[in-house]
C-alpha atoms as a PDB file:
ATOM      1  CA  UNK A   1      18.520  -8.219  11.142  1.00  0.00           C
ATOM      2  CA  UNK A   2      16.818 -10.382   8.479  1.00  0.00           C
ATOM      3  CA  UNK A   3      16.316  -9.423   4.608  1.00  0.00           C
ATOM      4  CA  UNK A   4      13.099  -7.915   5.577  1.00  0.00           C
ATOM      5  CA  UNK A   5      15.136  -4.685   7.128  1.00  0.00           C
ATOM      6  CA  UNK A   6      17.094  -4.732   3.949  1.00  0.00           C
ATOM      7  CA  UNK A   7      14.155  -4.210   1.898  1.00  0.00           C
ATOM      8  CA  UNK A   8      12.864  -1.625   3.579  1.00  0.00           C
ATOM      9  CA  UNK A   9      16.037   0.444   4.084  1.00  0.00           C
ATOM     10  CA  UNK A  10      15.968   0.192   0.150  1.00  0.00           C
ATOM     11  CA  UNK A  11      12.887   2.234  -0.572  1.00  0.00           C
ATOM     12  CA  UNK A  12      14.378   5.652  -1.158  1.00  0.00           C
ATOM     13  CA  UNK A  13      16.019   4.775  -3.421  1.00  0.00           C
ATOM     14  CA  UNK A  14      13.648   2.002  -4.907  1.00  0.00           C
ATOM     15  CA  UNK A  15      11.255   5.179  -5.805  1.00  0.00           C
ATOM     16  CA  UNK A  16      13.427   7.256  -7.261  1.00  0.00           C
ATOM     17  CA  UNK A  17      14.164   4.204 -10.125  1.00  0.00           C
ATOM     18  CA  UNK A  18      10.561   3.825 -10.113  1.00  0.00           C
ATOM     19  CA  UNK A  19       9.794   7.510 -11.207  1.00  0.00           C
ATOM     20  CA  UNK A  20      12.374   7.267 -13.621  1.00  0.00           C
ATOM     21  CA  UNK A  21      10.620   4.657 -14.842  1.00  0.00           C
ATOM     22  CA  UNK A  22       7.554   6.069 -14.903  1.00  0.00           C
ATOM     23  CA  UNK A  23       9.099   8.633 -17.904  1.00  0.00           C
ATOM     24  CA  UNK A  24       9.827   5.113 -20.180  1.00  0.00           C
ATOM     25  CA  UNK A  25       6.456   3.892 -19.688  1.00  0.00           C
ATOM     26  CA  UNK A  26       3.836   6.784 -19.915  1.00  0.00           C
ATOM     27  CA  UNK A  27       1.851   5.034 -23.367  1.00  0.00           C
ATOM     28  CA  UNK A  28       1.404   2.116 -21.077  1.00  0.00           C
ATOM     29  CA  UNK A  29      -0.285   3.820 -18.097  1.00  0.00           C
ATOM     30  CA  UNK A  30      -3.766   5.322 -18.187  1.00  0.00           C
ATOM     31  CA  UNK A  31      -4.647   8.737 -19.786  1.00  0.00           C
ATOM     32  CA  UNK A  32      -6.256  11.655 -19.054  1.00  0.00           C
ATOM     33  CA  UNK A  33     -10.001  11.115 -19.209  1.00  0.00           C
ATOM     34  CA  UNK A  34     -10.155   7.166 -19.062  1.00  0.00           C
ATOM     35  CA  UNK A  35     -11.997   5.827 -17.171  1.00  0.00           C
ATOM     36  CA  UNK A  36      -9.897   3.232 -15.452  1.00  0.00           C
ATOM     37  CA  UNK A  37      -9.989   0.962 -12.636  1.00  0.00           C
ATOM     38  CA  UNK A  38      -6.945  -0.395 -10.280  1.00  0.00           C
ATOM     39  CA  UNK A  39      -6.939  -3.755  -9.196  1.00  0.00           C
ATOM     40  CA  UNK A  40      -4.960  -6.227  -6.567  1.00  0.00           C
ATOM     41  CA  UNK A  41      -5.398  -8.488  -3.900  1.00  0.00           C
ATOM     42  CA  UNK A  42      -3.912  -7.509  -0.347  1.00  0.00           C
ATOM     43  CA  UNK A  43      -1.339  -4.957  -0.370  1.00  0.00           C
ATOM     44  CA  UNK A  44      -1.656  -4.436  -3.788  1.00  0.00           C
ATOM     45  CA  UNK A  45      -4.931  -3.831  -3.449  1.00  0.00           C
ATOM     46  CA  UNK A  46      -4.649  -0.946  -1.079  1.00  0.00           C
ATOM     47  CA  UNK A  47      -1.849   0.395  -3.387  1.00  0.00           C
ATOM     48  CA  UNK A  48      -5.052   0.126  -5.879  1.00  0.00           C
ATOM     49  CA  UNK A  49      -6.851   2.095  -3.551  1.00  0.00           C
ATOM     50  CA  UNK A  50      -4.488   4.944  -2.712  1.00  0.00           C
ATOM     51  CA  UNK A  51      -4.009   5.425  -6.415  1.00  0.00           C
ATOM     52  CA  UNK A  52      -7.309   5.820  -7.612  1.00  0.00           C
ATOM     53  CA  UNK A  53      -7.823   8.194  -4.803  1.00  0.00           C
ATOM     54  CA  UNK A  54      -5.320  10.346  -6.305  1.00  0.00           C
ATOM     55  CA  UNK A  55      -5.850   9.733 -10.195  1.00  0.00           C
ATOM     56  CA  UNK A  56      -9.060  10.998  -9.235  1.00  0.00           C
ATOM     57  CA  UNK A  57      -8.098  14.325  -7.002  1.00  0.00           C
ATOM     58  CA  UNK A  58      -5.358  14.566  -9.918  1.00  0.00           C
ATOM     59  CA  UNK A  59      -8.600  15.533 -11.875  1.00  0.00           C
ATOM     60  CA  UNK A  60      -7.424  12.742 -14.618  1.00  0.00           C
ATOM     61  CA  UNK A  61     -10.946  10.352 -14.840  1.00  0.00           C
ATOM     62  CA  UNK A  62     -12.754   8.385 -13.142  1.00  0.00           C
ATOM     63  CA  UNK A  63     -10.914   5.352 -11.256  1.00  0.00           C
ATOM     64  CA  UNK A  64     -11.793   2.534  -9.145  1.00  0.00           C
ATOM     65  CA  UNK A  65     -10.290   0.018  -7.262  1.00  0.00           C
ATOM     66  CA  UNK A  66     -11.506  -3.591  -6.678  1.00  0.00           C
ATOM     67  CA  UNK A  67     -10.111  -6.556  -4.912  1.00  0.00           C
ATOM     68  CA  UNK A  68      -9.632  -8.756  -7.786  1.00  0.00           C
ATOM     69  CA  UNK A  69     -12.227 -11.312  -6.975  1.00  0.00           C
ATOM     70  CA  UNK A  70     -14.541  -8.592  -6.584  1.00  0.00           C
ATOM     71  CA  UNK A  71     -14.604  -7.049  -9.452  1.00  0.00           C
ATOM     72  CA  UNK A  72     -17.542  -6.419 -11.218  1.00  0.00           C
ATOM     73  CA  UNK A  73     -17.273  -7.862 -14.724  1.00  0.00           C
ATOM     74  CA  UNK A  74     -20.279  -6.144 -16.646  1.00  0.00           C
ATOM     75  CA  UNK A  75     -18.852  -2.638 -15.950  1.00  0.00           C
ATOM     76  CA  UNK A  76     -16.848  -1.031 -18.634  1.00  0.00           C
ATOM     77  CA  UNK A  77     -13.387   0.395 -18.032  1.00  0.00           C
ATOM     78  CA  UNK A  78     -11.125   1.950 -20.854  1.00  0.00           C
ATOM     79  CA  UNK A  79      -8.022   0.358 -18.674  1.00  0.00           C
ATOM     80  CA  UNK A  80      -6.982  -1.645 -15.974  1.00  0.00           C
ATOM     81  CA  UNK A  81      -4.157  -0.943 -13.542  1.00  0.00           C
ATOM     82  CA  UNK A  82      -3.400  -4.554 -12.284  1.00  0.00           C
ATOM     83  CA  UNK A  83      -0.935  -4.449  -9.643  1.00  0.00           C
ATOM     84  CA  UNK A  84       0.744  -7.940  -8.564  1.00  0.00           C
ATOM     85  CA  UNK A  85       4.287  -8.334  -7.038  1.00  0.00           C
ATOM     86  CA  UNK A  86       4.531 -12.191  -8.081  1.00  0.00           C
ATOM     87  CA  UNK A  87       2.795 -11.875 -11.274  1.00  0.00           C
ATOM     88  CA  UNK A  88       1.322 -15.253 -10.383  1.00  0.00           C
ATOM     89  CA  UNK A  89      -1.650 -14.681  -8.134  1.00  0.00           C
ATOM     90  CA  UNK A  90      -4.687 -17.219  -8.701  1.00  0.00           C
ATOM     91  CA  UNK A  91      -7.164 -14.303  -8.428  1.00  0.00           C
ATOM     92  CA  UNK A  92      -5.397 -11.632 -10.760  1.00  0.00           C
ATOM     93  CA  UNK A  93      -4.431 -14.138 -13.555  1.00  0.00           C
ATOM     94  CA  UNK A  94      -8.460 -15.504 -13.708  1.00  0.00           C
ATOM     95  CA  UNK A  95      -9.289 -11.417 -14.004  1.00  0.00           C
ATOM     96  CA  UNK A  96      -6.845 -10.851 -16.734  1.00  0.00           C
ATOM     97  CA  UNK A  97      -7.871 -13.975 -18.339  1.00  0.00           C
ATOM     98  CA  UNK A  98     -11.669 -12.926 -18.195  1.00  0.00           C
ATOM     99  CA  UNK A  99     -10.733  -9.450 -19.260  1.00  0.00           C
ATOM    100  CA  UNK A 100      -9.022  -9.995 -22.318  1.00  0.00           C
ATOM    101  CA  UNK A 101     -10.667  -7.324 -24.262  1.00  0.00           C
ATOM    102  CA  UNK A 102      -9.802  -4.194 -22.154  1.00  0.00           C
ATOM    103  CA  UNK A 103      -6.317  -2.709 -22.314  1.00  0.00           C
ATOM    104  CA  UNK A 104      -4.602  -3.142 -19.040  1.00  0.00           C
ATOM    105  CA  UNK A 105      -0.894  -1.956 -17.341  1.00  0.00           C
ATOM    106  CA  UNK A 106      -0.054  -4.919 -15.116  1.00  0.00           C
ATOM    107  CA  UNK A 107       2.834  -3.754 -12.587  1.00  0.00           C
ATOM    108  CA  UNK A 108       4.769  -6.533 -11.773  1.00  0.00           C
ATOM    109  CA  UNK A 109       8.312  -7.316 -10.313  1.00  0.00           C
ATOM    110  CA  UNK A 110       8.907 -10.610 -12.593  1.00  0.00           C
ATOM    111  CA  UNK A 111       9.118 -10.120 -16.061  1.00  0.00           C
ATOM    112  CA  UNK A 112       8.500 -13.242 -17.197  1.00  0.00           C
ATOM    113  CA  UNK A 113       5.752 -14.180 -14.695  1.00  0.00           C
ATOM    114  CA  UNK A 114       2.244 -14.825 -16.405  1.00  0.00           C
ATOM    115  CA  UNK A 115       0.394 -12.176 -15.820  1.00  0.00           C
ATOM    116  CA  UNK A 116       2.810 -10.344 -17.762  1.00  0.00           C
ATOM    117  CA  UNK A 117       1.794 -12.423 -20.373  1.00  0.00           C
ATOM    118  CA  UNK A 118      -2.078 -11.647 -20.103  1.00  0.00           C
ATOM    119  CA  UNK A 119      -1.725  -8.048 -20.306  1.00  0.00           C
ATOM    120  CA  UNK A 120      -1.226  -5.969 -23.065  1.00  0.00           C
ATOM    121  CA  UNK A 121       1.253  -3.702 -21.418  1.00  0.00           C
ATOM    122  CA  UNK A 122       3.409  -5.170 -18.533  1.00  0.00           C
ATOM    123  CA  UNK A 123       5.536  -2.782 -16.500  1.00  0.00           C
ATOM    124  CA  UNK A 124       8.518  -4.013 -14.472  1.00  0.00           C
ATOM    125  CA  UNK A 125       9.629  -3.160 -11.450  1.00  0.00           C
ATOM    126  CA  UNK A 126      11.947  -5.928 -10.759  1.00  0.00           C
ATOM    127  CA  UNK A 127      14.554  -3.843  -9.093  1.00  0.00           C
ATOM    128  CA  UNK A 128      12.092  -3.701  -5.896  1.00  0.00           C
ATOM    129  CA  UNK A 129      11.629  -7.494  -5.980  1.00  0.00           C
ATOM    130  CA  UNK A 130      11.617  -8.923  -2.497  1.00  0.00           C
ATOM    131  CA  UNK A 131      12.689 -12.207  -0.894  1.00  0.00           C
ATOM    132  CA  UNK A 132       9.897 -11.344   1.656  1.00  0.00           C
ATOM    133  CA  UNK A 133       6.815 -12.697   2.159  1.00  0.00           C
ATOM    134  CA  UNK A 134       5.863  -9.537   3.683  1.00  0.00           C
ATOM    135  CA  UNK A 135       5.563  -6.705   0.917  1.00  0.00           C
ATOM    136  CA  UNK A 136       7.660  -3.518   1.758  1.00  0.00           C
ATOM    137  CA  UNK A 137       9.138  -1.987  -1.108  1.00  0.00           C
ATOM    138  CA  UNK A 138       7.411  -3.280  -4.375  1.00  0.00           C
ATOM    139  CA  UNK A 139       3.920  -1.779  -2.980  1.00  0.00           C
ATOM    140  CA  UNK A 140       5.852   1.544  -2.599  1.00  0.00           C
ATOM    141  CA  UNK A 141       8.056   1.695  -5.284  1.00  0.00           C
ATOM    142  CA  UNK A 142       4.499   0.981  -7.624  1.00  0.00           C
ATOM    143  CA  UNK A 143       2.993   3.801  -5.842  1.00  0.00           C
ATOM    144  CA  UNK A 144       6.137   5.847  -6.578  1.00  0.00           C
ATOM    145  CA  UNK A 145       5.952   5.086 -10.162  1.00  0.00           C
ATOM    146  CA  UNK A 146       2.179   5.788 -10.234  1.00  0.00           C
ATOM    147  CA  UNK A 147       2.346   8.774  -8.485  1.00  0.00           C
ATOM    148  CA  UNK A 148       4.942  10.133 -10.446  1.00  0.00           C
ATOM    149  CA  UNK A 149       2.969   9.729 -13.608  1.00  0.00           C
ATOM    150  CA  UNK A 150       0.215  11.652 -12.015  1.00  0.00           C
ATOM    151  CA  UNK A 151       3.009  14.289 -11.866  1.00  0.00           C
ATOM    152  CA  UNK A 152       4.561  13.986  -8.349  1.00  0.00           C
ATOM    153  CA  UNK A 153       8.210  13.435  -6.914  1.00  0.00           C
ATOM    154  CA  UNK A 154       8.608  10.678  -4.891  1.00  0.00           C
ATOM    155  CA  UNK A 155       9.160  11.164  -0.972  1.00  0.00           C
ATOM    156  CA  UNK A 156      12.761  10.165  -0.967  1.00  0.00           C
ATOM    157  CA  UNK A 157      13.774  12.374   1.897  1.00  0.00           C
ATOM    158  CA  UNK A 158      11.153  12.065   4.232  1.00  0.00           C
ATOM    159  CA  UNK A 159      11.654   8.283   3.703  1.00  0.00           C
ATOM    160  CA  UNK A 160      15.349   8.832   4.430  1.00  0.00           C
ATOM    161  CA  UNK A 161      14.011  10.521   7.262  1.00  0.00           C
ATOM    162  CA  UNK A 162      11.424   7.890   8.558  1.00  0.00           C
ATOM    163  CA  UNK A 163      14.325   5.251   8.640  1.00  0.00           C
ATOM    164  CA  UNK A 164      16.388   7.129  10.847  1.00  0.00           C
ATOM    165  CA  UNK A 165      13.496   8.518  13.405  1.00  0.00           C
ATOM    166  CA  UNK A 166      12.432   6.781  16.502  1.00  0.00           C
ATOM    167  CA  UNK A 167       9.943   4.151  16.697  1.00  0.00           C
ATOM    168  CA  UNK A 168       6.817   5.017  18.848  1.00  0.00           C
ATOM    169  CA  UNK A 169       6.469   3.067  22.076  1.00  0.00           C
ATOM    170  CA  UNK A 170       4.952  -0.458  22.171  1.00  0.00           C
ATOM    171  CA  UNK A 171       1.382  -0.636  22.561  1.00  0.00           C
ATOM    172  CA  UNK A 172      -1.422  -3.198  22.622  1.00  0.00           C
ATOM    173  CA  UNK A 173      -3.524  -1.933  20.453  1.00  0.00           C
ATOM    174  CA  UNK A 174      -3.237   0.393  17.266  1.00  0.00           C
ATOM    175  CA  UNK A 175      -5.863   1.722  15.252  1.00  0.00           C
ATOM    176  CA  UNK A 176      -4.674   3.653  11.798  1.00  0.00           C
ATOM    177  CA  UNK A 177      -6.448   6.804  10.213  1.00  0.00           C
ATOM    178  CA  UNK A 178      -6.252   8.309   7.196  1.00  0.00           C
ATOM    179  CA  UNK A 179      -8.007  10.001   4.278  1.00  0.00           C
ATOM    180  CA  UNK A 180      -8.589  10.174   0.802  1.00  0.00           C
ATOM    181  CA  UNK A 181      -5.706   8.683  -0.647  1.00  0.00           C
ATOM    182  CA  UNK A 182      -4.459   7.951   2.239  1.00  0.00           C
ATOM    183  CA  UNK A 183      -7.536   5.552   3.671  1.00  0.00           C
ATOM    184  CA  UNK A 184      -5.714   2.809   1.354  1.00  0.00           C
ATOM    185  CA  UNK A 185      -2.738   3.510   3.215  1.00  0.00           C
ATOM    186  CA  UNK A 186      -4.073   2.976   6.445  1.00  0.00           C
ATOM    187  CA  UNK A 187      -5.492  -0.525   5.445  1.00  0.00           C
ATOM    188  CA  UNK A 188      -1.887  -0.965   4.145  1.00  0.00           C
ATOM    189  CA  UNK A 189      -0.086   0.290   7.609  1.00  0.00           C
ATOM    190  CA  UNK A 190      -2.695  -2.552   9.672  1.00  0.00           C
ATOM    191  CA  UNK A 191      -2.000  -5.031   7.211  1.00  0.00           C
ATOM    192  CA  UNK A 192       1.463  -4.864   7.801  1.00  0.00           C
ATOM    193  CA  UNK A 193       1.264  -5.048  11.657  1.00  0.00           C
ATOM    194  CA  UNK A 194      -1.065  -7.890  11.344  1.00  0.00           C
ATOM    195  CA  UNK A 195       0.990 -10.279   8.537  1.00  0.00           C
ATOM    196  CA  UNK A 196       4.816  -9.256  10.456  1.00  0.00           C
ATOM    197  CA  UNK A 197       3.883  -9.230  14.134  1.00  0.00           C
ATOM    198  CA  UNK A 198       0.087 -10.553  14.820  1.00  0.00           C
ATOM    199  CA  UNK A 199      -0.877  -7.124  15.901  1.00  0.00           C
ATOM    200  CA  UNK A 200      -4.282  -6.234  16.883  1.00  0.00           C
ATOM    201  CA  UNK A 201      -4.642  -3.306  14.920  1.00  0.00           C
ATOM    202  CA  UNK A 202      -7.576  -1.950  12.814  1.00  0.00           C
ATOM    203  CA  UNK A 203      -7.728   1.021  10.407  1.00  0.00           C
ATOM    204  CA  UNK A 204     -10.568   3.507   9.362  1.00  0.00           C
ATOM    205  CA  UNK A 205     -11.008   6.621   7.394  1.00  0.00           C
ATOM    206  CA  UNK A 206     -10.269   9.285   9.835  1.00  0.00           C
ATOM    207  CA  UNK A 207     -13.996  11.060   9.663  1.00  0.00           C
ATOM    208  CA  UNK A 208     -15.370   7.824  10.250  1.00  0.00           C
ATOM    209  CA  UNK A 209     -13.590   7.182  14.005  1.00  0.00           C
ATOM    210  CA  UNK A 210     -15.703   8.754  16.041  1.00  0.00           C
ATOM    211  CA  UNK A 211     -18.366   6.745  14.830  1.00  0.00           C
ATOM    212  CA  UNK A 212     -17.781   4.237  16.987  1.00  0.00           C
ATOM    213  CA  UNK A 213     -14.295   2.708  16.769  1.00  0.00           C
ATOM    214  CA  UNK A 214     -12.974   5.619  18.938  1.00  0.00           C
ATOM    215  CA  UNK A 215     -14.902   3.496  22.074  1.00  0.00           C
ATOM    216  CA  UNK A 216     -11.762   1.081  22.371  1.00  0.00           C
ATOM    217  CA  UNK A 217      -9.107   3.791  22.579  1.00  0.00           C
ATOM    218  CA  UNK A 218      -7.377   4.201  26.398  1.00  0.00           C
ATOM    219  CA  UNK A 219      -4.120   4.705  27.921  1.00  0.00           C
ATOM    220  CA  UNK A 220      -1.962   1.632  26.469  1.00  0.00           C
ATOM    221  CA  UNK A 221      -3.177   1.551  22.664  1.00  0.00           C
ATOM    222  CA  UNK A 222      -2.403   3.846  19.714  1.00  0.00           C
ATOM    223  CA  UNK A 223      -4.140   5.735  17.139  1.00  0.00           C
ATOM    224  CA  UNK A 224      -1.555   6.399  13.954  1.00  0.00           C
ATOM    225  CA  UNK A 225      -2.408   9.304  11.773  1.00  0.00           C
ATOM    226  CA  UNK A 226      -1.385   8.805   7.776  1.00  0.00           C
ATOM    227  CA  UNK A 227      -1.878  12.280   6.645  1.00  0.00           C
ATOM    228  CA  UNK A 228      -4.017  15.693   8.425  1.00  0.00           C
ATOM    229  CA  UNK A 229      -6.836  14.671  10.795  1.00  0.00           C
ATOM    230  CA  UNK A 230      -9.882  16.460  10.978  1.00  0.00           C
ATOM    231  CA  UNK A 231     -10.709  19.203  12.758  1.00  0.00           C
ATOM    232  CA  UNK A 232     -11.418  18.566  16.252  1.00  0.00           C
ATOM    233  CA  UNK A 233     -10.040  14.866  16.215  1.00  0.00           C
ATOM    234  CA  UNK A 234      -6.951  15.625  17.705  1.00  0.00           C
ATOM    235  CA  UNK A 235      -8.509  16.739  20.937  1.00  0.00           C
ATOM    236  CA  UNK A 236     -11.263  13.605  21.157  1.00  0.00           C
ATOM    237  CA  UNK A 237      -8.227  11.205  21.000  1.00  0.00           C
ATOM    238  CA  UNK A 238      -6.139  12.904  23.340  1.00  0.00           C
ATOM    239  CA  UNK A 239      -9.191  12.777  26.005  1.00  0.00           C
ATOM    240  CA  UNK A 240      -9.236   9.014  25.691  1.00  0.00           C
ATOM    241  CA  UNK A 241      -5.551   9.144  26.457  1.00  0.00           C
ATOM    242  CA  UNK A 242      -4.611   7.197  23.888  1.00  0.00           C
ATOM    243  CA  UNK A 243      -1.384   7.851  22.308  1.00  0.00           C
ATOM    244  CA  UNK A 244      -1.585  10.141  19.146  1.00  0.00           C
ATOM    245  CA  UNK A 245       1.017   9.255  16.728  1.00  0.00           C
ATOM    246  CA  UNK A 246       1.589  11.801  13.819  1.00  0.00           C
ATOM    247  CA  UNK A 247       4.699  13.352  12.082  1.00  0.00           C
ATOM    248  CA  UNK A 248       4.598  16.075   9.174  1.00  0.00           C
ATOM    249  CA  UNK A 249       6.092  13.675   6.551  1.00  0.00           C
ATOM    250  CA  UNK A 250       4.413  12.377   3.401  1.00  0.00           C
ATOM    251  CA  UNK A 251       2.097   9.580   4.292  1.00  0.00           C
ATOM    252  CA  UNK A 252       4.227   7.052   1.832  1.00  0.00           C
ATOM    253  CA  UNK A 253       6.951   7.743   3.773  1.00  0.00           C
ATOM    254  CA  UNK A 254       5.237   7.155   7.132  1.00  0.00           C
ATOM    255  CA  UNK A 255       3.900   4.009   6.126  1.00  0.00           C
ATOM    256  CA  UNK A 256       7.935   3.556   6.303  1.00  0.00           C
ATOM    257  CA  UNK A 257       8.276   4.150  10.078  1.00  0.00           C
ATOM    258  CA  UNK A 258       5.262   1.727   9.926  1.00  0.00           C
ATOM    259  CA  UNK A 259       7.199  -1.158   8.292  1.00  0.00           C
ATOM    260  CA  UNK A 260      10.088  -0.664  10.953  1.00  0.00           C
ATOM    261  CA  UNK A 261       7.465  -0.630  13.733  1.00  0.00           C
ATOM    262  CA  UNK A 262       5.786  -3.953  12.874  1.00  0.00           C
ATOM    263  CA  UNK A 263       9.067  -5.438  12.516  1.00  0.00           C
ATOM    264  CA  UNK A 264      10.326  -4.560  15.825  1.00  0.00           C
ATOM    265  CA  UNK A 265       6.791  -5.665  17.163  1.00  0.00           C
ATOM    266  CA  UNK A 266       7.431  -9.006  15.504  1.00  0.00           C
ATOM    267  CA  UNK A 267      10.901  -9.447  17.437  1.00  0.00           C
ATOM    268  CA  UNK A 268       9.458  -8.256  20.656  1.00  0.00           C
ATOM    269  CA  UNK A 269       6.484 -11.089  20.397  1.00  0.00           C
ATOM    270  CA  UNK A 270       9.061 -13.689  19.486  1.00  0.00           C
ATOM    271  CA  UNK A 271       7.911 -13.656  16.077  1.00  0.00           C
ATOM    272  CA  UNK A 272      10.222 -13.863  12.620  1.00  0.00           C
ATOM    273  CA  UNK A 273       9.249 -11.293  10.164  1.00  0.00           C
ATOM    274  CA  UNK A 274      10.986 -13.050   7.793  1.00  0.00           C
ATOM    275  CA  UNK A 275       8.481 -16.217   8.098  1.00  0.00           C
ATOM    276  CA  UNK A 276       5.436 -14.982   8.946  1.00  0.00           C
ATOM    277  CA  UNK A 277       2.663 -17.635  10.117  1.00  0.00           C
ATOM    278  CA  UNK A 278       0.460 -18.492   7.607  1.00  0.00           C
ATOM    279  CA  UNK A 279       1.369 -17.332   4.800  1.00  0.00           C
ATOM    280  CA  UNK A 280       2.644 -17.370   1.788  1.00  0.00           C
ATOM    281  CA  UNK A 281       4.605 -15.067  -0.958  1.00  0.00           C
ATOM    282  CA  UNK A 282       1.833 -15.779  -3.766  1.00  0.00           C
ATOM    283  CA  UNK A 283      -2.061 -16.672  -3.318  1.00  0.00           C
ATOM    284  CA  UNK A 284      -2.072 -19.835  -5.620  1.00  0.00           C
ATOM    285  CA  UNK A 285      -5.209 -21.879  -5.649  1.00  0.00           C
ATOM    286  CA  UNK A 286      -5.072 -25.405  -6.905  1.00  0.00           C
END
């Protein structure tokens, strides 16, 4: 057991401080009608993407979500949602250096960490800091927060729950679906497998699989639903007798089991998910 297993065992309760929060910080986060966009750079970013998804569906404005080095700087946004576990990622501080002018909410788990001094409202989460390298429970614990401003309760049981079930079988392969909010969540789940374990693993919005990616999927590899799949979808993976994995639970909490999966996949290759290879807690460029 490494710190890693900690961190994820602490998410329950991680979101329900982070919807608490989320009362104590409402002037800071966008309002209804604002046109806004939500910005990272890895995980974050898919956080980025799962919330805009939602702000959107929520019927509150407009919302995108950009990598930070890809976003576009002659578009006009009433706010940014920055979203940066370090606080000290070359990419973000360069955007909220270059976008000076536009109110932003930077979500951060340092306090003192400069980006929170380039925004004009920082929001801290530093009770879901990690040691890890691998993000866990600062990704969910900002999606808590910004899901509960969007007015909904954070998943704490069915992430109770997703600690406690079983881990699907080992595979070679997994591919991750999801949908709306939930395509940034996918991204997330293969990101994870990838950074803790060196996974082959891919992810794609769950319409979009038959398109081609369904071709690689056969007895031996996994397809991992975040959320309803589409009509139909069910029985086209189940032909290629691929494993279908799927559970009723909110897709924040699945992306739970997901943690606990890569991790074991890490052990089971030899691999420390407490030092994974090649990287690094923060992107800083000289």
């Amino acid at each position: 057991m490494g710190f890693v297993d900690d961190e994820i065992a602490s998410q329950p309760e991680c979101w329900q401080r982070a919807a608490e929060l989320a009362k104590h910080v409402e002037l800071a986060l966008p309002h209804r009608g604002q046109r806004v966009a939500a910005i990272g750079c890895g995980t974050s970013w898919f956080v980025a993407q799962a919330y805009a998804a939602l702000r959107e569906a929520a019927g509150q404005g407009e919302t995108d979500a950009f990598a930070a080095s890809e976003f576009p700087a002659a578009r006009h946004y009433d706010r940014l949602v920055v979203i940066t576990r370090s606080g000290t990622t070359t990419e973000v501080l360069d955007l909220l250096t270059r976008a000076r002018e536009t109110p932003s909410a930077t979500l951060t788990a340092v306090a003192d960490a400069p980006a929170a001094g380039l925004t004009s409202d920082p929001v801290v989460l530093d009770f879901a800091d990690e040691r890890s390298v691998v993000q866990t429970r600062f990704a969910t614990s900002a999606l808590a927060l910004l899901r509960a401003h969007l007015g909904s309760h954070p998943p704490v049981d069915d992430g109770r729950a997703a600690l406690e079930a079983p881990l699907p079988a080992p595979v070679e392969q997994v591919t991750f679906l999801g949908s709306g909010w939930t395509w940034g969540l996918a991204q997330e789940a293969a990101l994870k497998c990838r950074e803790a374990a060196g996974l082959w693993v891919e992810a794609y919005p769950a319409m979009e699989y038959r398109h081609g990616p369904i071709a690689i999927a056969q007895p031996g590899r996994a397809v991992w639903a975040l959320g309803p799949l589409p009509d139909g979808l069910t029985e086209d993976i189940e032909r290629t007798g691929a494993t279908l994995v799927r559970s009723d639970r909110d897709p924040q909490a699945e992306l739970v089991l997901v943690q606990r999966f890569a991790v074991e996949a890490a052990r089971q290759r030899a691999l420390d998910p407490d030092h994974p290879r090649s990287l690094t807690r923060s992107v800083i460029l000289p």
